[in-house]
Protein backbone atom coordinates (compact mmCIF):
# COMPACT_ATOMS: atom_id res chain seq x y z
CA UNK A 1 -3.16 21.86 -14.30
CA UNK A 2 -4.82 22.63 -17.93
CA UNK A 3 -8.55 22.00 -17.48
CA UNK A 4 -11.23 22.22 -19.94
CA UNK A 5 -15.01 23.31 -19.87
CA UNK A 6 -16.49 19.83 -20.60
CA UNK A 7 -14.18 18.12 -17.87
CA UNK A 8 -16.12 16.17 -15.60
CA UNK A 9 -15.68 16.29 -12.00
CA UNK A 10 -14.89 13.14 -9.79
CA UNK A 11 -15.72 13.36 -5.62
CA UNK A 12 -12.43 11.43 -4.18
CA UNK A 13 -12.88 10.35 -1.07
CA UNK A 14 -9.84 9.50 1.01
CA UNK A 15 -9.62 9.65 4.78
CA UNK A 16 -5.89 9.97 4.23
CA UNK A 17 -4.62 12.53 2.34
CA UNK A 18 -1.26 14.93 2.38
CA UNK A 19 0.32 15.98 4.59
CA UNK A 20 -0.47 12.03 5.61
CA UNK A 21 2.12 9.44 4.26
CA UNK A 22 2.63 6.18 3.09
CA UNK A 23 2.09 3.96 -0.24
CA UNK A 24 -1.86 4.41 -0.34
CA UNK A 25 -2.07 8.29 -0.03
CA UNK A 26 1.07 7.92 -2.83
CA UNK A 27 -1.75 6.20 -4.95
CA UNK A 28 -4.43 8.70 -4.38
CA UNK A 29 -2.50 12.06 -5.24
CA UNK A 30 -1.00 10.27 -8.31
CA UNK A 31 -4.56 9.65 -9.67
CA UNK A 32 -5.58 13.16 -8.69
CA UNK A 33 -1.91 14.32 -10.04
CA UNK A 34 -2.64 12.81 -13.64
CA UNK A 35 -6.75 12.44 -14.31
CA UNK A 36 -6.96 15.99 -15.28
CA UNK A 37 -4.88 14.96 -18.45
CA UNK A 38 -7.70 12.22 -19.02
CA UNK A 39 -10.80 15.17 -18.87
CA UNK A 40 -11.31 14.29 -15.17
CA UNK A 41 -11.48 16.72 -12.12
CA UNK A 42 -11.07 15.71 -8.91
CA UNK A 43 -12.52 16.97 -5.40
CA UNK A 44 -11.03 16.16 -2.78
CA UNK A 45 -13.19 15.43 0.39
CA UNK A 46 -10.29 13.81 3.42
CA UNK A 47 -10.56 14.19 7.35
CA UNK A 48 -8.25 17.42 8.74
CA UNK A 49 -7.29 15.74 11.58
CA UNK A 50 -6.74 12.03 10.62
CA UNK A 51 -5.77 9.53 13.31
CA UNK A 52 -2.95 8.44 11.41
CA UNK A 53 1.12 6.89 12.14
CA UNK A 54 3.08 8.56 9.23
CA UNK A 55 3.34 12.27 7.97
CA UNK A 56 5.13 13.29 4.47
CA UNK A 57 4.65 16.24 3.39
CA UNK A 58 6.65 16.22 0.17
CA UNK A 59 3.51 14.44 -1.15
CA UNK A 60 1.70 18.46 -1.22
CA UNK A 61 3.81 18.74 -4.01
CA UNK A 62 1.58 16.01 -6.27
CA UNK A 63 -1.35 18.07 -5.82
CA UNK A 64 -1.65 21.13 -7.59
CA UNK A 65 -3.28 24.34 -6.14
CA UNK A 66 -6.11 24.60 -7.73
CA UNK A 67 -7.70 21.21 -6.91
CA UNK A 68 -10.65 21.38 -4.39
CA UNK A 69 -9.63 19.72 -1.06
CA UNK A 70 -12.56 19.36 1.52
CA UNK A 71 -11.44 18.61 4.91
CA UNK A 72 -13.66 17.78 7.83
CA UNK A 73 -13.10 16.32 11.36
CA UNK A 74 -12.85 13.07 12.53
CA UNK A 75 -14.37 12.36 16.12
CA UNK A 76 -11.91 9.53 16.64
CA UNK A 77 -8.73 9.63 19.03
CA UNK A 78 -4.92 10.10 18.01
CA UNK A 79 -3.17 7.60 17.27
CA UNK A 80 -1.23 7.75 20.18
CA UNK A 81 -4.26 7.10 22.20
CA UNK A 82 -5.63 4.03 19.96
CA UNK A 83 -1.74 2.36 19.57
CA UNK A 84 -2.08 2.34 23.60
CA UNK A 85 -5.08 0.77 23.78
CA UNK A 86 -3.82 -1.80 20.88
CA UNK A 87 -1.36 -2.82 22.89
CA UNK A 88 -3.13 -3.22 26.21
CA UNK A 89 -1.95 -6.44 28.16
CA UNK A 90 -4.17 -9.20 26.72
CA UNK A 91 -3.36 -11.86 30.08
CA UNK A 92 -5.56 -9.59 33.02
CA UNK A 93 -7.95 -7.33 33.38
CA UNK A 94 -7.18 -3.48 32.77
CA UNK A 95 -9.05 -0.51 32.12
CA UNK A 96 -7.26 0.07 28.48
CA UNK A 97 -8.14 -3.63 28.09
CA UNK A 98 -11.98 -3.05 28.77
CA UNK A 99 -11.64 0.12 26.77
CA UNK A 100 -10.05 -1.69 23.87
CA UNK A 101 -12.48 -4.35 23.64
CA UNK A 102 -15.54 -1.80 24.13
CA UNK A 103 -14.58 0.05 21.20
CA UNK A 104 -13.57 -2.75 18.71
CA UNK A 105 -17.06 -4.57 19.22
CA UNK A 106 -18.48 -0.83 18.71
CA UNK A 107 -16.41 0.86 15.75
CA UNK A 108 -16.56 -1.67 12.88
CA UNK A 109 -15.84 -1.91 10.55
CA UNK A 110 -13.21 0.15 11.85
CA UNK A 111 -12.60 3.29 13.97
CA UNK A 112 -12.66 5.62 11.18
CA UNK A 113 -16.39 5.21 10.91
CA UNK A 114 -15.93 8.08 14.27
CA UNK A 115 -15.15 10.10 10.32
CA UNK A 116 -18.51 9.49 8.56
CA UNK A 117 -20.82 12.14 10.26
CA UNK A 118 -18.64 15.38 9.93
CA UNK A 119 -17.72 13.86 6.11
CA UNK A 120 -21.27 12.92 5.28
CA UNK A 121 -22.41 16.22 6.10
CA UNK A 122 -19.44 17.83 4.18
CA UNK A 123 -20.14 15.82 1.07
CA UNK A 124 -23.67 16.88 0.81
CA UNK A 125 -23.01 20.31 1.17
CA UNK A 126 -20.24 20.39 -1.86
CA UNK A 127 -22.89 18.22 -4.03
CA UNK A 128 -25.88 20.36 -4.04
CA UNK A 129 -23.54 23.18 -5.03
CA UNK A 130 -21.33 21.69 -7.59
CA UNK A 131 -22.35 19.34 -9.96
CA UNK A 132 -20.19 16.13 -10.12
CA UNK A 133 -20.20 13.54 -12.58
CA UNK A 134 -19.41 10.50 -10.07
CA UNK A 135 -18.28 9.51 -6.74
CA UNK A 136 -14.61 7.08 -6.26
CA UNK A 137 -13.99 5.80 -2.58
CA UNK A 138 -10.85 4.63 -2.11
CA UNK A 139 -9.67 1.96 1.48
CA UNK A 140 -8.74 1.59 3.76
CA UNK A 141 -10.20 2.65 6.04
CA UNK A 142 -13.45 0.41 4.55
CA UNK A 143 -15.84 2.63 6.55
CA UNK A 144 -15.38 5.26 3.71
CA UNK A 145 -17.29 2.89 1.07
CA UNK A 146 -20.10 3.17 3.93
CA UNK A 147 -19.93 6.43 3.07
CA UNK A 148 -19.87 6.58 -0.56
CA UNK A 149 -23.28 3.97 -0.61
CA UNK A 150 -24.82 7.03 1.76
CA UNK A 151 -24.12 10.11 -1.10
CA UNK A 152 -24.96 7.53 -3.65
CA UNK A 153 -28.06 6.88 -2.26
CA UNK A 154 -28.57 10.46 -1.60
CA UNK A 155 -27.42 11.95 -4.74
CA UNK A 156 -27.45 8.78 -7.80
CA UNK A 157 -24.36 9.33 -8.81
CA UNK A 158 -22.44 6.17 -9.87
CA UNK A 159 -19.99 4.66 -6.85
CA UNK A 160 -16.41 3.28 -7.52
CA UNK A 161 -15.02 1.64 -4.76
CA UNK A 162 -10.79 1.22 -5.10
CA UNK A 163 -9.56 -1.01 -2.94
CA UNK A 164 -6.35 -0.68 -1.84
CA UNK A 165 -6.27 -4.16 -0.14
CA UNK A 166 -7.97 -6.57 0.75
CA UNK A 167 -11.04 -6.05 3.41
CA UNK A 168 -11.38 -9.61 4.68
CA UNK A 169 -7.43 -10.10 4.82
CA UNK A 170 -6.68 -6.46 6.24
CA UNK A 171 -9.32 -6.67 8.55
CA UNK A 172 -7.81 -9.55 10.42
CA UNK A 173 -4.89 -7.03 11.59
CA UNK A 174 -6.38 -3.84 12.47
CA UNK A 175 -7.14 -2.80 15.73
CA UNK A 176 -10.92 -3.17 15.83
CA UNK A 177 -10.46 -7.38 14.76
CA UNK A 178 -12.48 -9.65 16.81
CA UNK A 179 -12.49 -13.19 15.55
CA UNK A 180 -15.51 -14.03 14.95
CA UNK A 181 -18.89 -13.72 16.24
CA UNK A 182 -21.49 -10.51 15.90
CA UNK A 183 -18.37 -8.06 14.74
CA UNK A 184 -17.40 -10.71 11.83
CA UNK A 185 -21.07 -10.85 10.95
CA UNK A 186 -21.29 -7.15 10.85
CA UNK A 187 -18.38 -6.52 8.88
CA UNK A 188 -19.59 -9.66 5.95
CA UNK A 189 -22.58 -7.54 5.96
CA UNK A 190 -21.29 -3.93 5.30
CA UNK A 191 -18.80 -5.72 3.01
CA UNK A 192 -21.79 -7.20 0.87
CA UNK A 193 -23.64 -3.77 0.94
CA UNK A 194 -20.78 -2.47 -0.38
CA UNK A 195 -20.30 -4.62 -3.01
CA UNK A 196 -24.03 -4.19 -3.67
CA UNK A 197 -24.25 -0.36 -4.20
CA UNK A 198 -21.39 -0.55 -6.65
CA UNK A 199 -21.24 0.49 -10.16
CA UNK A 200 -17.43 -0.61 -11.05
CA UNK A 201 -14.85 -2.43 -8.50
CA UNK A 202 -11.07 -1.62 -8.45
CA UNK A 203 -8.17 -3.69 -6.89
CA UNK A 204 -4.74 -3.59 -6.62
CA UNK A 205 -3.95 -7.23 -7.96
CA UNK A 206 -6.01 -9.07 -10.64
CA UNK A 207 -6.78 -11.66 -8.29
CA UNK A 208 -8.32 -9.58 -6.21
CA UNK A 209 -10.57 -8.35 -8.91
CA UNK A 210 -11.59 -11.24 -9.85
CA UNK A 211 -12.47 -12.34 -6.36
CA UNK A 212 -14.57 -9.30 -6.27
CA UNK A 213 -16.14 -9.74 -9.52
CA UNK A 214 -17.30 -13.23 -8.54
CA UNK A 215 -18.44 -11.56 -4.96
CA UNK A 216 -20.12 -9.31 -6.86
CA UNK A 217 -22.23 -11.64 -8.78
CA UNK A 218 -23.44 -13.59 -5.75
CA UNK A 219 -24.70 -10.30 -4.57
CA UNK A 220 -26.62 -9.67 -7.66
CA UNK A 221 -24.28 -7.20 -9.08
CA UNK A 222 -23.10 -6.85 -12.24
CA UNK A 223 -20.40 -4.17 -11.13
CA UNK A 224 -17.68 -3.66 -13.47
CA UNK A 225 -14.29 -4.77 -12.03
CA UNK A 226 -10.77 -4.18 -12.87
CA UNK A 227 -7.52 -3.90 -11.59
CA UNK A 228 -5.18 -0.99 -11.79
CA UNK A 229 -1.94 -1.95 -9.78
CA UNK A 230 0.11 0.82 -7.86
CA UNK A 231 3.06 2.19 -9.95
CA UNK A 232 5.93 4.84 -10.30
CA UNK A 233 5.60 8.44 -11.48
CA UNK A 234 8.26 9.24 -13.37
CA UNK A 235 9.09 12.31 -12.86
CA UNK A 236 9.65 11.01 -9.19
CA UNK A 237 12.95 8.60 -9.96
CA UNK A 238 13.95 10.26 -13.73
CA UNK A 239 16.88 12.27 -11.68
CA UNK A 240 17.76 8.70 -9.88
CA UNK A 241 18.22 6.34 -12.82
CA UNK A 242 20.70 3.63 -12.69
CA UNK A 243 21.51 3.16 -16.06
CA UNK A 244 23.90 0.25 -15.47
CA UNK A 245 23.89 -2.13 -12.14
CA UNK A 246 27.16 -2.85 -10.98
CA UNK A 247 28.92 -5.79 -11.99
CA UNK A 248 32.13 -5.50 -9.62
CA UNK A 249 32.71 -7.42 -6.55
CA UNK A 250 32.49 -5.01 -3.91
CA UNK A 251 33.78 -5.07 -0.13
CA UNK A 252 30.35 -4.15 1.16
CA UNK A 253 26.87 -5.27 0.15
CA UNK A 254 24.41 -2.33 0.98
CA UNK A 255 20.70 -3.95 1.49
CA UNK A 256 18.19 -1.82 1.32
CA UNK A 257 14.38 -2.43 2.40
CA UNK A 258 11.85 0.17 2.25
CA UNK A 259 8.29 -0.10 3.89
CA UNK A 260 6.31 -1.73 6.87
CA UNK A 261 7.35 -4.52 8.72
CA UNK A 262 4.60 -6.75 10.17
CA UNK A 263 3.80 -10.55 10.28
CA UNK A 264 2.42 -10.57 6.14
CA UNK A 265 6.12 -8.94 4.82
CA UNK A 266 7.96 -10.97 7.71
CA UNK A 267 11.24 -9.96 7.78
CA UNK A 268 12.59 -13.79 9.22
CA UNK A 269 13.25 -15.78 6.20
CA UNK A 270 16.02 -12.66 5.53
CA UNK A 271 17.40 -12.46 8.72
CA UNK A 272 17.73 -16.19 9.07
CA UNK A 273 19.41 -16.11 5.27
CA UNK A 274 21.99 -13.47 6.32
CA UNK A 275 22.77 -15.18 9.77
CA UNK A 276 24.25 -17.93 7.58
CA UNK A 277 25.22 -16.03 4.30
CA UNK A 278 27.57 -13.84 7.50
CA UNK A 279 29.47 -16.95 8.14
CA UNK A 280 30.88 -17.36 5.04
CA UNK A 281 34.15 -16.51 4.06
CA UNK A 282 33.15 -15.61 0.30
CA UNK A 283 30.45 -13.51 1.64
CA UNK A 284 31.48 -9.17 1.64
CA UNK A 285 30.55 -7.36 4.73
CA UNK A 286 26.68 -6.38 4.38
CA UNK A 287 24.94 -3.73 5.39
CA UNK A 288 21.03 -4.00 5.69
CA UNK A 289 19.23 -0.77 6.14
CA UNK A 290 15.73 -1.04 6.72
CA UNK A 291 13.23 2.20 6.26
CA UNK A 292 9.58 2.42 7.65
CA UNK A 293 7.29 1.15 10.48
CA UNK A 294 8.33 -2.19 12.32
CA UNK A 295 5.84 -3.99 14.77
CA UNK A 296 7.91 -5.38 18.14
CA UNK A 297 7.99 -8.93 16.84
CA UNK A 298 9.71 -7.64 13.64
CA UNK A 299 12.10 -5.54 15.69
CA UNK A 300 13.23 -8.46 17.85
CA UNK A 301 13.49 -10.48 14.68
CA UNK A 302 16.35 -7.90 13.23
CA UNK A 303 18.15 -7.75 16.66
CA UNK A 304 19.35 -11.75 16.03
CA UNK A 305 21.58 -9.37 13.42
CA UNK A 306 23.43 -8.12 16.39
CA UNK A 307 25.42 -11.54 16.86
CA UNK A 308 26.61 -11.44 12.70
CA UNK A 309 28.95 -8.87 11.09
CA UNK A 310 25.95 -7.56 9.33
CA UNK A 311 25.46 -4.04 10.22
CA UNK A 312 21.86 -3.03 10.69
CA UNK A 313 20.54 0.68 9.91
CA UNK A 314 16.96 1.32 10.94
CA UNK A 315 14.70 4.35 10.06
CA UNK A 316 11.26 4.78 10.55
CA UNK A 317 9.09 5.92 7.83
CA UNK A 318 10.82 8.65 5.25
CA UNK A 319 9.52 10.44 3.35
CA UNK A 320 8.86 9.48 -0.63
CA UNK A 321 11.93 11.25 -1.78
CA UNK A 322 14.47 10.35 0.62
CA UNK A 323 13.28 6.53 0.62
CA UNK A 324 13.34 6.71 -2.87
CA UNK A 325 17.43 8.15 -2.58
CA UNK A 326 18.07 5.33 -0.02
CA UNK A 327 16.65 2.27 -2.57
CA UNK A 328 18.75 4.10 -5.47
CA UNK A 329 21.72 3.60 -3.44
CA UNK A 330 21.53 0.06 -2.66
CA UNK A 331 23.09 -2.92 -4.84
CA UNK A 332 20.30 -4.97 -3.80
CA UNK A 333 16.39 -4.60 -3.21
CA UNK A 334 14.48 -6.54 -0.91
CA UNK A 335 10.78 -7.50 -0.99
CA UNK A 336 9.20 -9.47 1.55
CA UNK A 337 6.09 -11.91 1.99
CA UNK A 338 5.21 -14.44 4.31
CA UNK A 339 3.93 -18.11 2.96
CA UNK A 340 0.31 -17.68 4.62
CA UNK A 341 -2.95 -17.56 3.02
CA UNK A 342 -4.33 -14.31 1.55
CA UNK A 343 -0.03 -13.68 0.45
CA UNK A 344 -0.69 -14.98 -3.19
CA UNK A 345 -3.06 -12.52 -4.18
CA UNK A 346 -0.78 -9.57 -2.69
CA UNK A 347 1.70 -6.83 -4.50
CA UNK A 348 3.67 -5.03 -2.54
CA UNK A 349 3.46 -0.80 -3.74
CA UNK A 350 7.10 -0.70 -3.81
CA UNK A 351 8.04 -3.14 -6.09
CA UNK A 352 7.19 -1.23 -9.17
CA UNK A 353 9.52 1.50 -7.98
CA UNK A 354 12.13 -1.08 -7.32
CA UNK A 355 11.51 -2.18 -10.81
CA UNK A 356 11.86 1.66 -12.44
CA UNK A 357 14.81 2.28 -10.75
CA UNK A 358 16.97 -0.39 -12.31
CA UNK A 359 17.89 -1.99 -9.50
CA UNK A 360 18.98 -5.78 -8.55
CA UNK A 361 15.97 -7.18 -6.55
CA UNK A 362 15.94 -10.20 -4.08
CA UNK A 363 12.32 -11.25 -4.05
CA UNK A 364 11.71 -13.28 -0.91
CA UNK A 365 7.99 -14.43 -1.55
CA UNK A 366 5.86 -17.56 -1.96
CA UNK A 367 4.06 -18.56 -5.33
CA UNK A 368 1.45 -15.80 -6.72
CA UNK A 369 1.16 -12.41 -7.81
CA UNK A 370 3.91 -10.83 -7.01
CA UNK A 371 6.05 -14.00 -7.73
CA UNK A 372 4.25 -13.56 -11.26
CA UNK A 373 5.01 -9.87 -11.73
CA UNK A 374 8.87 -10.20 -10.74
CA UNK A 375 9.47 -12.98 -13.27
CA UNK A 376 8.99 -10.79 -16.22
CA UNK A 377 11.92 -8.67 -14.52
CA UNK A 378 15.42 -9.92 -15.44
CA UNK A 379 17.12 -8.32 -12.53
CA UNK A 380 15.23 -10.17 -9.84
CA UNK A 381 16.19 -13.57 -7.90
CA UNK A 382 12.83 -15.04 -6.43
CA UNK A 383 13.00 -17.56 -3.30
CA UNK A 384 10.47 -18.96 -1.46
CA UNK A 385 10.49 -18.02 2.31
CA UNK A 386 10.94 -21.49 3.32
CA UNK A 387 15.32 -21.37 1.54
CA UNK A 388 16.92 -19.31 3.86
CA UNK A 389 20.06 -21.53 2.95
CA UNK A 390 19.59 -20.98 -0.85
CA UNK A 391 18.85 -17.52 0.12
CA UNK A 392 22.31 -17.15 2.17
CA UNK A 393 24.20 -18.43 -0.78
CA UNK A 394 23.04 -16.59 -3.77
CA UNK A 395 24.30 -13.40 -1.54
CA UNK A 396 27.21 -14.78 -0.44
CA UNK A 397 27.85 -14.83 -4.48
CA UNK A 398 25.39 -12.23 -5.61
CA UNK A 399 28.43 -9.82 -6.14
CA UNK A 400 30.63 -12.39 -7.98
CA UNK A 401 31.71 -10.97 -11.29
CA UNK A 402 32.19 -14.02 -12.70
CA UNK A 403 27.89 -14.49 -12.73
CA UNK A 404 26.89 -12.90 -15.81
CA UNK A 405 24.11 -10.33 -14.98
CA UNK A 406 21.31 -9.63 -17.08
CA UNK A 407 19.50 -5.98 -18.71
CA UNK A 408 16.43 -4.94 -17.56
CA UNK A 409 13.65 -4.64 -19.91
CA UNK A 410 12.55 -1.03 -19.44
CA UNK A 411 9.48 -1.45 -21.67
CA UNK A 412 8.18 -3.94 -18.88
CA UNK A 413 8.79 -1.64 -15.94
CA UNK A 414 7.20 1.39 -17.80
CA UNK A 415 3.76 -0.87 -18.18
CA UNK A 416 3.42 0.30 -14.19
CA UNK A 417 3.77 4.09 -14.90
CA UNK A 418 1.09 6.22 -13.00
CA UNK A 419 0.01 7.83 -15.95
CA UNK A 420 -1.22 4.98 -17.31
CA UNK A 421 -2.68 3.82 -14.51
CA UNK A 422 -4.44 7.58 -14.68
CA UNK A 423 -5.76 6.65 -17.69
CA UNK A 424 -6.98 3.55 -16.91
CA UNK A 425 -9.05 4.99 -13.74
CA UNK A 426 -10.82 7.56 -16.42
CA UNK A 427 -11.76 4.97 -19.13
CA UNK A 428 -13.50 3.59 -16.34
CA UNK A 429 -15.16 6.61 -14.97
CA UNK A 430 -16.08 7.20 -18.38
CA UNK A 431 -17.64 3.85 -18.52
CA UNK A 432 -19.59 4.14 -15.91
């Protein structure tokens, strides 16, 4: 990493960091990977022992050696411990069950907050000894941007809060939600602080930033906000190019979906499509391989597979590199999104990968952002969740020759690189 003498330095603070995995801790060591090119260097400050589901460590190799990484403990307990609790019978009494609800009224807005002390205390320490030019929180966990308003407070540097989703929609499926009451009022209330001690606002999706924008505004805040979408580096898929999508009928269709499967990427609307795309005798034999974390509901979803001459592959989570491989070597790319509210104003990580890749993508999502994004693709089919049977036929025919299939427009996928995105996170550090 080439750094200069008049570089300014950045505090990033993310509770997950490698050897953690998963699309968010892909964002954050991109940024760091790339803003030294932009005149900004980062220091790191993450938890050492996060309570967290995934590990990858190819993701060490985004982050070169000679970037600061502070790392201090978390008080909270594995995640073996909490995904026990989490699932504690909800129909009688139990000990986990008393336990459960104990610590989801206590820990809001969410356990992590068990992080702030030992991080705090870190932060200070590397502030008063190094100078640093501003202070960029990025969440979930939304306890961190408690944090950052603490050292911001402390220290007046200016606070950018990145978030990754959506607090009042995420919030509603972690394990500390309680519908609600005094927790609900809490959370509204860190949320607005939040908001409050802000100097500039990222999000993922440009309705999101605006939503915060306007949010911002009713808290008397004129924080600058902006989106920056996730992306592909790429020098991560330049080895895996598909110059030239396959227009041959084929024996076998190899689906391939990478990422979690819970009830806002429902997996239904597909399995219900290839239930009846199986039964028909123009349809090739398919194989649907599905990589990453599944909740129970999803699982028993993909078992109505069994009774079809689809073949199912499951994986939990891979790491980057090998889920990237997998998605190069399918002939067609799912993306999932159930029609509920909050759905329009979400973009899934891994379509932009999907996108640089060159690969065919079957977009199964309902009107809104994402929907918007894919259009400007040429290789992608968009349904709505509700047409399983339109769904079954275009892949009963997806693989017909006789269907003229369009070029992608690689100028539009490269719009999502991580460099740029890089640059657009130090124009606004520079801004502010």
């Amino acid at each position: 990493m080439n750094t200069l003498v008049n570089d300014k330095r950045v505090l990033l603070i993310s509770y997950a960091f490698p050897p953690t995995g998963g699309a968010g801790v892909q964002r954050v060591t991109k940024f760091i990977k790339f803003l030294p090119s932009y005149g900004w260097r980062p220091t790191v400050l993450t938890a050492c022992n996060p309570s967290v589901p995934v590990q990858d460590r190819d993701l060490l190799a985004d982050v070169s050696s000679d970037v600061a990484i502070i790392r201090s403990r978390t008080w909270e307990p594995g995640y073996g411990v909490k995904k026990r609790l989490a699932d504690a019978p909800h129909k009688r009494f139990s000990v986990r069950l008393l336990l459960r609800s104990l610590a989801m009224s206590v820990l809001q807005p969410d356990p992590q907050i068990l992080w702030n002390a030992t991080a705090y205390r870190a932060a200070s320490r590397q502030l008063s000894q190094v100078a640093h030019d501003a202070i960029l929180v990025t969440a979930p966990p939304f306890s961190s941007f408690l944090l950052g308003c603490r050292l911001k407070k402390k220290f007046g540097l200016p606070l950018v809060l990145d978030f990754r989703d959506e607090w009042a929609l995420v919030s509603r499926h972690l394990e500390n939600h309680r519908p609600g009451g005094l927790a609900q009022l809490r959370q509204q209330r860190m949320r607005r602080a939040a908001l409050r001690a802000a100097d500039a606002i990222i999000a993922t999706t440009q309705a999101t930033a605006d939503e915060l924008g306007e949010e911002c505004e009713k808290v008397n805040r004129q924080a600058k906000s902006c989106c920056i979408y996730n992306g592909f580096d790429p020098s991560d898929i330049e080895h895996l190019v598909n110059t030239q999508p396959s227009l041959q009928r084929r024996s076998t269709l190899k689906i391939v979906y990478t990422g979690t499967l819970w009830n806002l990427t429902d997996v239904g609307p597909l399995v219900a499509a290839l239930q009846q795309a199986s039964i028909n005798p123009n349809c090739p034999t398919i194989e649907l391989h599905i990589a990453g974390r599944r909740t129970e509901l999803q699982n028993q979803r993909l078992s109505k597979l069994d009774a079809t001459n689809c073949t199912t592959t499951l994986y939990d989570y891979l790491p980057h590199q090998q889920s990237l491989a997998l998605a190069m070597s399918a002939d067609l790319l799912v993306v999932t999104l159930a029609d509920q509210p909050g759905a329009e104003r979400v973009v899934p990580a891994k379509i932009f990968e999907y996108m640089a890749l060159n690969k065919r993508i079957l977009a199964i999502v309902p009107p809104g952002e994402t929907d918007e994004i894919l259009r400007g693709y040429a290789l992608s089919s968009i349904f709505h969740p509700s047409e399983s049977a339109r769904i079954a036929d275009w892949i009963a025919h997806c693989c017909d020759p006789s269907r003229p299939l369009a070029s992608a427009n690689r100028d539009y996928s490269s719009r999502y690189s991580r460099v740029r995105q890089a640059e657009q996170l130090a124009n606004l550090l520079n801004d502010v």
